[in-house]
Protein backbone atom coordinates (compact mmCIF):
# COMPACT_ATOMS: atom_id res chain seq x y z
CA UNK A 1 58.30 79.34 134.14
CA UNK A 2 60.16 81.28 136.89
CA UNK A 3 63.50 80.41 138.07
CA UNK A 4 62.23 78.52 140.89
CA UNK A 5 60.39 76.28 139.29
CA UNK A 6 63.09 75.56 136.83
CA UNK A 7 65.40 74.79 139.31
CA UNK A 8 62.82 72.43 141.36
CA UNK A 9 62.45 70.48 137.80
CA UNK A 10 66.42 70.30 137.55
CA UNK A 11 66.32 68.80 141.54
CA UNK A 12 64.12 66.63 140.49
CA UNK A 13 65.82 64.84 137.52
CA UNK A 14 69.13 64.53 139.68
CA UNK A 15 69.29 61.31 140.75
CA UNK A 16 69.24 60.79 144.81
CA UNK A 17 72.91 60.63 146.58
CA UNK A 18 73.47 61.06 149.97
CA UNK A 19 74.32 64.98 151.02
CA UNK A 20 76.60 66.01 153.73
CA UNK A 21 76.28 69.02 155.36
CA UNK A 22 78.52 71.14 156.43
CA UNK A 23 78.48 71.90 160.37
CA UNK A 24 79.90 75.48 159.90
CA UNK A 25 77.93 76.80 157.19
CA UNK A 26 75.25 74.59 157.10
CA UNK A 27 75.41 74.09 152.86
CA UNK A 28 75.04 70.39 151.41
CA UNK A 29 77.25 68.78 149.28
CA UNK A 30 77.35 65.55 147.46
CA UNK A 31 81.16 66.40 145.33
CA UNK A 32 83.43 63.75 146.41
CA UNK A 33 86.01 66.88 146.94
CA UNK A 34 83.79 68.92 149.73
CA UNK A 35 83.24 65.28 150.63
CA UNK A 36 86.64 64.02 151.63
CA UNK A 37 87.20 67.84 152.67
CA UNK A 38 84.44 66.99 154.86
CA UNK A 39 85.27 63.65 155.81
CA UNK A 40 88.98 64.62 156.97
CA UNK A 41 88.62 68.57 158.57
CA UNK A 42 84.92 68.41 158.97
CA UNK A 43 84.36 71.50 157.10
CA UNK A 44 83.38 72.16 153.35
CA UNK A 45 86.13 73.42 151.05
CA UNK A 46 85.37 76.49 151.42
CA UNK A 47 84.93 76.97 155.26
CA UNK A 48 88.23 75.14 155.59
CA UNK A 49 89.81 77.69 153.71
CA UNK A 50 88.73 80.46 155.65
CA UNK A 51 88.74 79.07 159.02
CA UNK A 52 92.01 76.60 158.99
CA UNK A 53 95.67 77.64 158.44
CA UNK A 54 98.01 75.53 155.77
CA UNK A 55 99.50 73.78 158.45
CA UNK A 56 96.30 72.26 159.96
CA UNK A 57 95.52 70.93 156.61
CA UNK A 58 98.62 69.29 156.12
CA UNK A 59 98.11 67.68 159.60
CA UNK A 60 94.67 66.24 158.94
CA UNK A 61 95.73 64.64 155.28
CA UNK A 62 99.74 63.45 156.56
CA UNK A 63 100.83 65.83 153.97
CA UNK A 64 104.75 64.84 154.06
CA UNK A 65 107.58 67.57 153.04
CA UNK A 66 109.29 66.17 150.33
């Protein structure tokens, strides 16, 4: 059994949740992190963190200086 097929086996034992995909790289996630990331900047994690500065961020989730 090649990789592929191992991997189609594993997809196929996960049970179904709704994916979200990301508009910038195009990758699905179903994490409730890249999720809210998602949800809030409407990028993944890890497009957010190369295409937004700190201070965006902080906008989007009311980050408050304490």
């Amino acid at each position: 059994m090649n990789y592929k097929d191992k991997l189609e086996k594993m997809r196929a034992s996960i049970p179904l949740t709704e994916e979200v995909e990301c508009p910038e790289c195009k990758k699905k996630f179903y994490d409730e992190w890249n999720l809210v990331s998602l949800a809030t900047l409407n990028f993944c994690l890890l497009c957010a963190n190369r295409n937004l500065d700190k201070e965006t961020i902080k906008e989007k989730y009311n980050v408050n200086k304490q």
